[in-house]
PDB file of N, CA and C in Angstrom:
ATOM      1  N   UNK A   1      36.762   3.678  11.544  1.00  0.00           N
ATOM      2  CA  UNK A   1      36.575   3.974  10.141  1.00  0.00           C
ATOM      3  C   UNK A   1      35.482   3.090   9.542  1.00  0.00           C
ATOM      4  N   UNK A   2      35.174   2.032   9.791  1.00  0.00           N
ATOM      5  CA  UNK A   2      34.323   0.984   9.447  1.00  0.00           C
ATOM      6  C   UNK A   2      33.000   1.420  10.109  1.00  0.00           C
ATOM      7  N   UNK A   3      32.526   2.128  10.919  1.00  0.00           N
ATOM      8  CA  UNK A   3      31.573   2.391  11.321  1.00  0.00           C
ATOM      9  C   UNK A   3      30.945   3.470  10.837  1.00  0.00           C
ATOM     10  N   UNK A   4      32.261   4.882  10.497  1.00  0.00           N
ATOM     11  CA  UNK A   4      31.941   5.541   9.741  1.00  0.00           C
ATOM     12  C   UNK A   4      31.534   5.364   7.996  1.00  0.00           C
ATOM     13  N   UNK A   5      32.010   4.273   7.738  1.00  0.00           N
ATOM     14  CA  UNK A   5      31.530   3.803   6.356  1.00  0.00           C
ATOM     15  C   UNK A   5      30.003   3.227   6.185  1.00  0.00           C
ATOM     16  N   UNK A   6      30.020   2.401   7.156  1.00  0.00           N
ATOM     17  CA  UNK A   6      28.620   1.795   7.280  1.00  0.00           C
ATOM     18  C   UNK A   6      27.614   3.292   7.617  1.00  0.00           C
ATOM     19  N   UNK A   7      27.794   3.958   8.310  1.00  0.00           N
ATOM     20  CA  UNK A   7      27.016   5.137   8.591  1.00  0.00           C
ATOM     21  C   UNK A   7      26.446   5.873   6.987  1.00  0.00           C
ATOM     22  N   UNK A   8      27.261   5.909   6.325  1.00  0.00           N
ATOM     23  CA  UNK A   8      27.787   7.147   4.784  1.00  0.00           C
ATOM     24  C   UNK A   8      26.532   5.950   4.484  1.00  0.00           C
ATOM     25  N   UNK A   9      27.057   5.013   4.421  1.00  0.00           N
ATOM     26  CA  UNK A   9      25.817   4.266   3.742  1.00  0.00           C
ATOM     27  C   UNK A   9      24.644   3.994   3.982  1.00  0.00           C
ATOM     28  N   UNK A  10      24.364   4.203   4.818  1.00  0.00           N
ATOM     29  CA  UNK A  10      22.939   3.889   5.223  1.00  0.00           C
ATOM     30  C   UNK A  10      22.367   5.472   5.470  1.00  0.00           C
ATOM     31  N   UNK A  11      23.216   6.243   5.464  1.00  0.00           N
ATOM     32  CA  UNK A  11      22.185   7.999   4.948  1.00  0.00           C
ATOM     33  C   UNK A  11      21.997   7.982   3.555  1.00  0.00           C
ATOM     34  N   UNK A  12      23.122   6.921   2.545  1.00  0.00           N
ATOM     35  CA  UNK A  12      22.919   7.343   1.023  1.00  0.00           C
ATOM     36  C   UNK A  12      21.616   6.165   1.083  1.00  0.00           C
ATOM     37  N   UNK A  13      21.448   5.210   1.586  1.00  0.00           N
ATOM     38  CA  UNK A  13      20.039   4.281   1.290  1.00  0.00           C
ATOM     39  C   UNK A  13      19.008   5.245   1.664  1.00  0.00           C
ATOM     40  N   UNK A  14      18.953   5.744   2.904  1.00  0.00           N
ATOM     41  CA  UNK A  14      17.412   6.351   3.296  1.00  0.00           C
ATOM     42  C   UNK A  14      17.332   7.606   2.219  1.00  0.00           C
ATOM     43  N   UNK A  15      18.375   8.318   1.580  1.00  0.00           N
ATOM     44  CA  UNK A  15      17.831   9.142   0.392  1.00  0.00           C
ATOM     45  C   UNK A  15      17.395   8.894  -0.426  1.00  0.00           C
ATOM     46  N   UNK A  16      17.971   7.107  -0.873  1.00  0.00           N
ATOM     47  CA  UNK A  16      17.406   6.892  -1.961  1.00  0.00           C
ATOM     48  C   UNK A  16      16.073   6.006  -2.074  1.00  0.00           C
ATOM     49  N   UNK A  17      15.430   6.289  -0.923  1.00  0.00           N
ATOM     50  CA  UNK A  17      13.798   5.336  -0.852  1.00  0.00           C
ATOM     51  C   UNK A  17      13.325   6.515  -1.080  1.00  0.00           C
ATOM     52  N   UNK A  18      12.058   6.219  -0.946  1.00  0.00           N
ATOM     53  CA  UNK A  18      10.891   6.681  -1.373  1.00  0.00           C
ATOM     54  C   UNK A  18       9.756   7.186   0.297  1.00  0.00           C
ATOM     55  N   UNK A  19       9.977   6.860   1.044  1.00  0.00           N
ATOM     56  CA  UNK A  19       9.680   6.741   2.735  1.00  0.00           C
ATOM     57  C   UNK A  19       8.680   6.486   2.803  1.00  0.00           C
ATOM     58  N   UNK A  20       8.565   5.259   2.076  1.00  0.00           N
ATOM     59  CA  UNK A  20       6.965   4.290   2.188  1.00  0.00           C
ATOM     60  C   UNK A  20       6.829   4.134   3.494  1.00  0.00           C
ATOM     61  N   UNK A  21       8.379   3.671   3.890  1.00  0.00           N
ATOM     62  CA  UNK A  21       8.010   2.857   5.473  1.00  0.00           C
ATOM     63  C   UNK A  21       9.351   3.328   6.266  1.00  0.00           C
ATOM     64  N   UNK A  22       9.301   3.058   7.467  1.00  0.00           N
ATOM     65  CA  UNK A  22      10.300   3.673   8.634  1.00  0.00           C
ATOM     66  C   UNK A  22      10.500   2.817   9.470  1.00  0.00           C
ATOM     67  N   UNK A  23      11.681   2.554   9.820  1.00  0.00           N
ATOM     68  CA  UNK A  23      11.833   1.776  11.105  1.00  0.00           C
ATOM     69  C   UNK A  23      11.793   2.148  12.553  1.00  0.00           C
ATOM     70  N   UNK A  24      11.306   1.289  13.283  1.00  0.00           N
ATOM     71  CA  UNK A  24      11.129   2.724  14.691  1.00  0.00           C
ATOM     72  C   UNK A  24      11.865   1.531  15.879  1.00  0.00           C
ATOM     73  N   UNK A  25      12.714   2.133  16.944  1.00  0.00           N
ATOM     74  CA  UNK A  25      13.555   1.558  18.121  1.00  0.00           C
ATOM     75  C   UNK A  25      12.335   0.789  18.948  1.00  0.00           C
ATOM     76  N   UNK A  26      12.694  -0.405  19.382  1.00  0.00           N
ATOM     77  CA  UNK A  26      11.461  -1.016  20.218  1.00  0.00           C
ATOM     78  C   UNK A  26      12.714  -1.671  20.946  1.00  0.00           C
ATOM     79  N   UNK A  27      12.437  -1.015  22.362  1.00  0.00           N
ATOM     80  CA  UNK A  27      13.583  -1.737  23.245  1.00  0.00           C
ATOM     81  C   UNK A  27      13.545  -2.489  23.936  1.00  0.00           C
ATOM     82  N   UNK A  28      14.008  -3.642  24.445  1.00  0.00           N
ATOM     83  CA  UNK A  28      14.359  -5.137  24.649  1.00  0.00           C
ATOM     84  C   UNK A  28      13.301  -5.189  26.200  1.00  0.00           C
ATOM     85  N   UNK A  29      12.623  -6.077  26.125  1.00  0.00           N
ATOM     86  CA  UNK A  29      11.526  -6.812  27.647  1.00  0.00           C
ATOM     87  C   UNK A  29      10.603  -5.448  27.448  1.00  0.00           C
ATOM     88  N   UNK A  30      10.217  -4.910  26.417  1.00  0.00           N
ATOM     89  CA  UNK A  30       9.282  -3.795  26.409  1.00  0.00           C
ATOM     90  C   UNK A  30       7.998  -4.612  26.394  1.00  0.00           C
ATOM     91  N   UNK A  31       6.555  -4.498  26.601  1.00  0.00           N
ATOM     92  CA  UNK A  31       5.498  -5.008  26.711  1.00  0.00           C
ATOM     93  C   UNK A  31       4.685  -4.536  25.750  1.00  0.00           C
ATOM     94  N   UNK A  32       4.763  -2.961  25.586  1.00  0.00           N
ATOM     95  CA  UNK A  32       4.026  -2.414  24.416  1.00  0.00           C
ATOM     96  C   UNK A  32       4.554  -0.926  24.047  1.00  0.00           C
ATOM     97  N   UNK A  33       4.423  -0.800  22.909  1.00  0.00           N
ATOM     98  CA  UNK A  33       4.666   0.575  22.615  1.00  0.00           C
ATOM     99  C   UNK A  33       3.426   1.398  21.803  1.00  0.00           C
ATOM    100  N   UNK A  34       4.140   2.717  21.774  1.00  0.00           N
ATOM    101  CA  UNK A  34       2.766   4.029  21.435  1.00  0.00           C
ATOM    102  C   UNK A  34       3.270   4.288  19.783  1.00  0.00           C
ATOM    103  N   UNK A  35       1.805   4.524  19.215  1.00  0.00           N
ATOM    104  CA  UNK A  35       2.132   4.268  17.626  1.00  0.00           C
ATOM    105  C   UNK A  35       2.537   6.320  17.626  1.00  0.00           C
ATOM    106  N   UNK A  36       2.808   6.732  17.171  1.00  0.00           N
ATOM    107  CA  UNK A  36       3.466   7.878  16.553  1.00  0.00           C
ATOM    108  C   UNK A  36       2.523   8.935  16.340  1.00  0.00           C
ATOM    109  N   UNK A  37       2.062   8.885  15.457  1.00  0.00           N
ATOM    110  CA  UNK A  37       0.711   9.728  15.218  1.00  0.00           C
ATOM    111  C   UNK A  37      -0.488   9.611  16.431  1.00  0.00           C
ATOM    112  N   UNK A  38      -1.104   8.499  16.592  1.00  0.00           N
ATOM    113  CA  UNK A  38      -2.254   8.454  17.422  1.00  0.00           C
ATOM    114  C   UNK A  38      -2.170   8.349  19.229  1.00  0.00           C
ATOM    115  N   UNK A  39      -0.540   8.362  19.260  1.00  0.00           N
ATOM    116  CA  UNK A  39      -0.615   8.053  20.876  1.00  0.00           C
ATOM    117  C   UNK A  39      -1.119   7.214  21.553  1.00  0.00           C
ATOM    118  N   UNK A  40      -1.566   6.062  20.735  1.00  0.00           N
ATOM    119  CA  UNK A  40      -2.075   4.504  21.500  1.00  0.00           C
ATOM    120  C   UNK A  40      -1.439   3.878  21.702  1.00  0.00           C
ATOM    121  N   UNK A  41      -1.497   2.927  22.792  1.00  0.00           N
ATOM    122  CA  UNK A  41      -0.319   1.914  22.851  1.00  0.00           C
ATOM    123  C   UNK A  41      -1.087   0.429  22.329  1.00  0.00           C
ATOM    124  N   UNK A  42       0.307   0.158  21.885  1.00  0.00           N
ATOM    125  CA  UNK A  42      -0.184  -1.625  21.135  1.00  0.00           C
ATOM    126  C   UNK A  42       0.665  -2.398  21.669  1.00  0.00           C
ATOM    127  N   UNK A  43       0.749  -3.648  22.210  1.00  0.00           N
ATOM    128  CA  UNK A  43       0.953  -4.649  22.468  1.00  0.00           C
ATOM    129  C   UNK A  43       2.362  -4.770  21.256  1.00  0.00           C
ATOM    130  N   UNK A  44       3.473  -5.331  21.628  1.00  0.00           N
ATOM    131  CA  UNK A  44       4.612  -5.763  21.110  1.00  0.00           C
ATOM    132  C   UNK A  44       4.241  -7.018  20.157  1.00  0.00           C
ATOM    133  N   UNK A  45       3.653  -7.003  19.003  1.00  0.00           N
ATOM    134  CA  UNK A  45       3.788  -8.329  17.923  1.00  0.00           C
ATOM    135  C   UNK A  45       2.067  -8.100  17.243  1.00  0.00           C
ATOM    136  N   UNK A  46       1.901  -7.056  17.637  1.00  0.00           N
ATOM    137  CA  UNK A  46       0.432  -6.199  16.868  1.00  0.00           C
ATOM    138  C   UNK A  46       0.678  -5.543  16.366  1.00  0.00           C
ATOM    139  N   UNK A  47      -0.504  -5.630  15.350  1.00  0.00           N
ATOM    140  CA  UNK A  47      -0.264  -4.628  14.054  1.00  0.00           C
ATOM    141  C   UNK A  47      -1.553  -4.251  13.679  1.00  0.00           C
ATOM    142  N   UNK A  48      -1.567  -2.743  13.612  1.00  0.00           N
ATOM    143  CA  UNK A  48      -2.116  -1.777  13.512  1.00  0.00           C
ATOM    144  C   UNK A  48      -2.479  -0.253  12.419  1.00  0.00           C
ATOM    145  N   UNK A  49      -3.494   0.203  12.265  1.00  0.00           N
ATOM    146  CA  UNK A  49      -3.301   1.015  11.075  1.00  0.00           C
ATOM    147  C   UNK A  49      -4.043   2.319  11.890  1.00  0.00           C
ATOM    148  N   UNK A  50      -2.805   3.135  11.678  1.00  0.00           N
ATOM    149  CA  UNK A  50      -3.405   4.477  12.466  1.00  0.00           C
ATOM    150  C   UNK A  50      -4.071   5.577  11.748  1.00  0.00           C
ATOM    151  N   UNK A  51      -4.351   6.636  12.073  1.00  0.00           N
ATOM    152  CA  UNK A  51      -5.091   7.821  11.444  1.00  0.00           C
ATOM    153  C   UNK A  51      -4.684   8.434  10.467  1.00  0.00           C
ATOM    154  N   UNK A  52      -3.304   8.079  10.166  1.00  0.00           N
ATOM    155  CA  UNK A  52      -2.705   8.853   8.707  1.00  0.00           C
ATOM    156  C   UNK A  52      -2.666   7.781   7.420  1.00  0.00           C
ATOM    157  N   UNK A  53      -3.453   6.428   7.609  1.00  0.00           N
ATOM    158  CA  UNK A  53      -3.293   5.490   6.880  1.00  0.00           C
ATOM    159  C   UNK A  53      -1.843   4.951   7.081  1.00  0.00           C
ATOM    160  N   UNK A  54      -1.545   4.579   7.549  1.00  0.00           N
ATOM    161  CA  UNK A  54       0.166   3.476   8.149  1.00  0.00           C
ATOM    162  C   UNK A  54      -0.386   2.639   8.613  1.00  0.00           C
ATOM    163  N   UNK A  55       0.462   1.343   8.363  1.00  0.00           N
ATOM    164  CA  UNK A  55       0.218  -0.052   8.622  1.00  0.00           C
ATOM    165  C   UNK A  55       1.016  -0.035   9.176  1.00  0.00           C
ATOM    166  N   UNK A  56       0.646  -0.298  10.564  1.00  0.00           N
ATOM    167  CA  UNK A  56       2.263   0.030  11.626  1.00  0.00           C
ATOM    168  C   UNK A  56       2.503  -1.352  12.357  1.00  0.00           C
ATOM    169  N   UNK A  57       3.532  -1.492  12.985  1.00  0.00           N
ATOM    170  CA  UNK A  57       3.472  -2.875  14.159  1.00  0.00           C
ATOM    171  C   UNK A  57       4.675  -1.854  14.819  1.00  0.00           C
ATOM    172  N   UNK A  58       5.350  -2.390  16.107  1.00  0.00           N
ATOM    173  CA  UNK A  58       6.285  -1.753  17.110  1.00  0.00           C
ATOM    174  C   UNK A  58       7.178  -1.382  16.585  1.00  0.00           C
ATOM    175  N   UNK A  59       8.323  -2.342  15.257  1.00  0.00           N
ATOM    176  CA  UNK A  59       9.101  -1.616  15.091  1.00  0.00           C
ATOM    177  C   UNK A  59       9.082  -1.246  13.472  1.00  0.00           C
ATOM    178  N   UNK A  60       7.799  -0.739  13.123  1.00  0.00           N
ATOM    179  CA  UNK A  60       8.010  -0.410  11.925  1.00  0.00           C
ATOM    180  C   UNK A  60       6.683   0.033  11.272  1.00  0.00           C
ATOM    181  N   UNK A  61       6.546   1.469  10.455  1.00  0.00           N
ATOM    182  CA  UNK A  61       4.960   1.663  10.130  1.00  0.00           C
ATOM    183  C   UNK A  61       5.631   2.156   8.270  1.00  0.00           C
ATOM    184  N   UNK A  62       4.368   1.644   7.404  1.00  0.00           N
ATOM    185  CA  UNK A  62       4.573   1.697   6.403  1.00  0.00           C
ATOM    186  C   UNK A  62       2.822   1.954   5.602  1.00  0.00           C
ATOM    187  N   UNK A  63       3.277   2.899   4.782  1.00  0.00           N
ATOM    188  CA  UNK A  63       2.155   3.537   4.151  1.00  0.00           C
ATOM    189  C   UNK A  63       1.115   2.525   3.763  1.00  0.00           C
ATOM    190  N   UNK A  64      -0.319   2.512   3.994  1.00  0.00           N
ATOM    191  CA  UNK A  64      -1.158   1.802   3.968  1.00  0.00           C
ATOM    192  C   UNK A  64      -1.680   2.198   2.894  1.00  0.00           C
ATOM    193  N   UNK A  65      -1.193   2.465   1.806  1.00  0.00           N
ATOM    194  CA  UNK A  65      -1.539   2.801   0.434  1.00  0.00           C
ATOM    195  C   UNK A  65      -0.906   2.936  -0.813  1.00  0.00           C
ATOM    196  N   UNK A  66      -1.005   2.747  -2.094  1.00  0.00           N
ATOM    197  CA  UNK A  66      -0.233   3.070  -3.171  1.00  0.00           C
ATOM    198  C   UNK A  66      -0.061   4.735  -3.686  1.00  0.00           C
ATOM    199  N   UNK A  67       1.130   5.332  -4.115  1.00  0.00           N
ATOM    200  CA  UNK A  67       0.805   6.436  -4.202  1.00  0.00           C
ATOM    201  C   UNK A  67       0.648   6.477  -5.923  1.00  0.00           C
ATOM    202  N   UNK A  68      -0.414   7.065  -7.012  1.00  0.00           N
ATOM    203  CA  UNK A  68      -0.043   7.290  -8.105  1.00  0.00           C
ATOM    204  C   UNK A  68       1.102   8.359  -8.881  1.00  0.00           C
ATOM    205  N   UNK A  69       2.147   7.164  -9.398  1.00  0.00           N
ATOM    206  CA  UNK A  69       3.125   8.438 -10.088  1.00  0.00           C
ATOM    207  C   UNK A  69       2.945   8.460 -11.548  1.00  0.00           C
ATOM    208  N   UNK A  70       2.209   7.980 -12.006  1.00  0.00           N
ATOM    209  CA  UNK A  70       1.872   7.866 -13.784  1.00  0.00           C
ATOM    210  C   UNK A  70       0.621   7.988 -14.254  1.00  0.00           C
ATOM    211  N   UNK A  71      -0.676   8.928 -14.544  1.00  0.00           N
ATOM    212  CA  UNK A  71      -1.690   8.334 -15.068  1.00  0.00           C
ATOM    213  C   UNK A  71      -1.810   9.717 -16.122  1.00  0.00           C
ATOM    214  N   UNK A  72      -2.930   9.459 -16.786  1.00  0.00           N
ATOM    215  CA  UNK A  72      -2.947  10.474 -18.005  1.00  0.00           C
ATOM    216  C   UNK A  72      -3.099  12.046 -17.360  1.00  0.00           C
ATOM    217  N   UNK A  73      -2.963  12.842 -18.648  1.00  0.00           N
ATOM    218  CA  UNK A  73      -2.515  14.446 -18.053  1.00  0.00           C
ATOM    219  C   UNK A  73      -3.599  14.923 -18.026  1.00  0.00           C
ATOM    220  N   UNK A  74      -4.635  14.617 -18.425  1.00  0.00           N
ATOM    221  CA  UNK A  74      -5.994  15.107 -18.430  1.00  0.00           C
ATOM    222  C   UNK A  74      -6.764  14.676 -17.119  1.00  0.00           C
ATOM    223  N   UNK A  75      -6.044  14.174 -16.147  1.00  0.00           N
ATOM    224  CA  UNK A  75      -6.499  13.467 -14.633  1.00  0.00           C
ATOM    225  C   UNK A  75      -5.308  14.008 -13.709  1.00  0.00           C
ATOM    226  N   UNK A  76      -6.275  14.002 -12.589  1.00  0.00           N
ATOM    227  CA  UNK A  76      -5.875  14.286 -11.336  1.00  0.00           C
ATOM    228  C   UNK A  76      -6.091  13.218 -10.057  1.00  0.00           C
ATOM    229  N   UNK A  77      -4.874  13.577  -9.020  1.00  0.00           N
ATOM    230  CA  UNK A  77      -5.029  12.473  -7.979  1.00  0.00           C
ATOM    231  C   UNK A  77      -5.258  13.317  -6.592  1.00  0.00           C
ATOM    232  N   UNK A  78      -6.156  12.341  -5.944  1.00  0.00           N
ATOM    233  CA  UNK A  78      -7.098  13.096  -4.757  1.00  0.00           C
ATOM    234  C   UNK A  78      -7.130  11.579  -3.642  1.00  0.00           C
ATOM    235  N   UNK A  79      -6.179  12.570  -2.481  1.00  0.00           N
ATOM    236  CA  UNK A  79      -6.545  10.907  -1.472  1.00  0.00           C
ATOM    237  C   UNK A  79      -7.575  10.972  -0.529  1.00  0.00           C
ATOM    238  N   UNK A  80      -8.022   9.833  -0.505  1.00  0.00           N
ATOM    239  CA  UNK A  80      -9.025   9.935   0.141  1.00  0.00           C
ATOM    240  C   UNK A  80      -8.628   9.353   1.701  1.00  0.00           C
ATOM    241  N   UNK A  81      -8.861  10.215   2.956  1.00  0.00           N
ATOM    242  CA  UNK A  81      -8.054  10.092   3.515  1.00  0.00           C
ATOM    243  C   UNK A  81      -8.850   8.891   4.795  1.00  0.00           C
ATOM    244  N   UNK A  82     -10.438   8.857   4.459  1.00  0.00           N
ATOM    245  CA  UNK A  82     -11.833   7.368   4.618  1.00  0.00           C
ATOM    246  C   UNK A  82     -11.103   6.264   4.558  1.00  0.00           C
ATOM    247  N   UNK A  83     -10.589   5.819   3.428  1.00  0.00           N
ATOM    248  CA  UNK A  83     -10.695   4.979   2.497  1.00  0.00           C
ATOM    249  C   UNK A  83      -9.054   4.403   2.931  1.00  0.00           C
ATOM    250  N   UNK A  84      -8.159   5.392   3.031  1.00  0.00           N
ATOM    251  CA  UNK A  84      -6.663   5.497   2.490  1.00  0.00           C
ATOM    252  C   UNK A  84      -6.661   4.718   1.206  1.00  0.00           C
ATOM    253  N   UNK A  85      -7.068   5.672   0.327  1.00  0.00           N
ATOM    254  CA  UNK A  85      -6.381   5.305  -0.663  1.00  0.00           C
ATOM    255  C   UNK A  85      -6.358   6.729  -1.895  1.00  0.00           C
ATOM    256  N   UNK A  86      -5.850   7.005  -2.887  1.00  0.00           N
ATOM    257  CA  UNK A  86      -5.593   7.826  -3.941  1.00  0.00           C
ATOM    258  C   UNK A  86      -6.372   7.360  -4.814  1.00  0.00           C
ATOM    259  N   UNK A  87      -7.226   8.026  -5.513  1.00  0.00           N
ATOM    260  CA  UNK A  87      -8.832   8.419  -5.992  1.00  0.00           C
ATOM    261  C   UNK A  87      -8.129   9.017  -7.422  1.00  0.00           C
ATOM    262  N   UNK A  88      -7.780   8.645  -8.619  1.00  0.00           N
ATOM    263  CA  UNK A  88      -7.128   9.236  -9.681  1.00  0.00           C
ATOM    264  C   UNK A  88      -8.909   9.739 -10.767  1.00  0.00           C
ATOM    265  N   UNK A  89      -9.535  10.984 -11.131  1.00  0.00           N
ATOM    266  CA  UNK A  89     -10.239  11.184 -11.574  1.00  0.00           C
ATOM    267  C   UNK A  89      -9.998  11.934 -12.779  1.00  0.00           C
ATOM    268  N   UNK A  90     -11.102  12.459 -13.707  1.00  0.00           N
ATOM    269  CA  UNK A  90     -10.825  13.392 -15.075  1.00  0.00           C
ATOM    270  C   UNK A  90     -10.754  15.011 -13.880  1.00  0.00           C
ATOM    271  N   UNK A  91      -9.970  15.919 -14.645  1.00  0.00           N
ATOM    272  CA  UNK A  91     -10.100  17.031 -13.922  1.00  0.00           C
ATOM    273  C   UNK A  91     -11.208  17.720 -14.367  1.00  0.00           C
ATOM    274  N   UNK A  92     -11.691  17.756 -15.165  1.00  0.00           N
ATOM    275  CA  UNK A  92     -13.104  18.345 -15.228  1.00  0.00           C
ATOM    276  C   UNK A  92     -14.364  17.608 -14.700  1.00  0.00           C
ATOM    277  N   UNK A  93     -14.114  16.752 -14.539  1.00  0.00           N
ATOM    278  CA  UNK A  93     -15.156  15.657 -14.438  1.00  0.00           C
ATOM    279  C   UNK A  93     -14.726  14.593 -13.342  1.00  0.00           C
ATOM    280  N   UNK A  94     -14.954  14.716 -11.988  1.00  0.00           N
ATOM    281  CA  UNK A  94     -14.715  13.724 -11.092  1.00  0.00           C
ATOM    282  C   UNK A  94     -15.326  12.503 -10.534  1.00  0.00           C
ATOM    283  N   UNK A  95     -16.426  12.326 -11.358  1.00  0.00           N
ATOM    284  CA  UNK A  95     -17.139  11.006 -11.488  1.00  0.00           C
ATOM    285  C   UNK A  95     -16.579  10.177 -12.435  1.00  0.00           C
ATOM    286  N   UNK A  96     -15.735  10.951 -13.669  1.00  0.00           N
ATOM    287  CA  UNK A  96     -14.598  10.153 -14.446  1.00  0.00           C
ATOM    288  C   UNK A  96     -13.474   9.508 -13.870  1.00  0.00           C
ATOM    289  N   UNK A  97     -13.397   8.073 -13.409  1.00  0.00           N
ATOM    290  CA  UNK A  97     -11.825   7.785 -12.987  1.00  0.00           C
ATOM    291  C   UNK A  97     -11.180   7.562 -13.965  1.00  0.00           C
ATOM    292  N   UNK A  98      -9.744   7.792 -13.824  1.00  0.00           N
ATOM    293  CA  UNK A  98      -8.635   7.319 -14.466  1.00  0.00           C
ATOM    294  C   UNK A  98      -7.887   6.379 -14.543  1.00  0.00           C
ATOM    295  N   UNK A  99      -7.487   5.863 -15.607  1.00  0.00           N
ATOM    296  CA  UNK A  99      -6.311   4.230 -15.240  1.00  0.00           C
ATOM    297  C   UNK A  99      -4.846   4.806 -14.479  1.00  0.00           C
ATOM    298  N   UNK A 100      -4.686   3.824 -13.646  1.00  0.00           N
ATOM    299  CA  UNK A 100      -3.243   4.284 -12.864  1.00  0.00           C
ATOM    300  C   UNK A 100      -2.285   3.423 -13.678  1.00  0.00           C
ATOM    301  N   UNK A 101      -1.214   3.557 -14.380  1.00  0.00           N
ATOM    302  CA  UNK A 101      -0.215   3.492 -15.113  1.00  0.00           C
ATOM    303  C   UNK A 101       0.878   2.781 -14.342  1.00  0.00           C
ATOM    304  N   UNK A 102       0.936   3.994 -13.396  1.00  0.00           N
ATOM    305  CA  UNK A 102       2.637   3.356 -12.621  1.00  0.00           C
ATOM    306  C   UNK A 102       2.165   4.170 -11.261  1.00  0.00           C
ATOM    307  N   UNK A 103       2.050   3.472  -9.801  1.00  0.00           N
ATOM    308  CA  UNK A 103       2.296   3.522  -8.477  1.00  0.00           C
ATOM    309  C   UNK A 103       3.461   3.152  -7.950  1.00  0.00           C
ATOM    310  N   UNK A 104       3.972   3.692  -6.014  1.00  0.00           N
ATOM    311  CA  UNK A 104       4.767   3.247  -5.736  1.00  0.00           C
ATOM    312  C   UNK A 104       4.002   2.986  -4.348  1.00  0.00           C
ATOM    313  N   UNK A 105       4.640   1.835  -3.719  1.00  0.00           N
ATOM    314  CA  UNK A 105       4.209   1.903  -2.146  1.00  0.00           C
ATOM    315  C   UNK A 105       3.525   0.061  -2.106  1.00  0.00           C
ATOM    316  N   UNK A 106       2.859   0.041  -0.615  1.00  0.00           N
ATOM    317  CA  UNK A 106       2.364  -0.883  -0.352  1.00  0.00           C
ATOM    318  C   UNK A 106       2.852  -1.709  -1.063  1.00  0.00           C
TER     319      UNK A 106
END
């Protein structure tokens, strides 16, 4: 019963993030493991940023960027996927940037 409790709880935590970041199994006298997306292997205690923008190491990759959740209604958000990062501009006008208000992440 205690295991099943601890379980209930830790599905109600991962609903209630945001899935900036993930934990990933790295199993015991391993030497290196393969990052997820890019299929490279890294060395066990390296850290790495792969092709989808993640800041990864063996047992754990987490968004290598802020995401914008607040900026004015007259702007739009565009990631730039170069850069990793979210590019908030005027929607008529994309040489206009916008102030970011409220982000989540990194």
């Amino acid at each position: 019963m205690k295991y099943l409790s601890l379980a209930l709880l830790l599905c109600v935590l991962v609903s209630s993030s945001n899935a900036q970041c993930f934990a990933k199994h790295v199993p015991e006298h391993q030497a290196f493991c393969q990052d997820d997306v890019d299929k490279t292997w890294h060395q066990v205690g390296s850290k790495w940023r792969n092709s989808a923008c993640m800041d990864c190491s063996c047992s754990r990759c987490c968004a290598g960027y802020v995401t914008p959740t607040n900026y004015p209604k007259d702007c739009v958000s565009v990631f730039d996927s170069v850069a990793c990062k979210y590019i908030v501009h005027k929607k008529d006008d994309p040489s206009v940037e916008c102030p970011i208000l409220g982000a989540v992440g990194k």
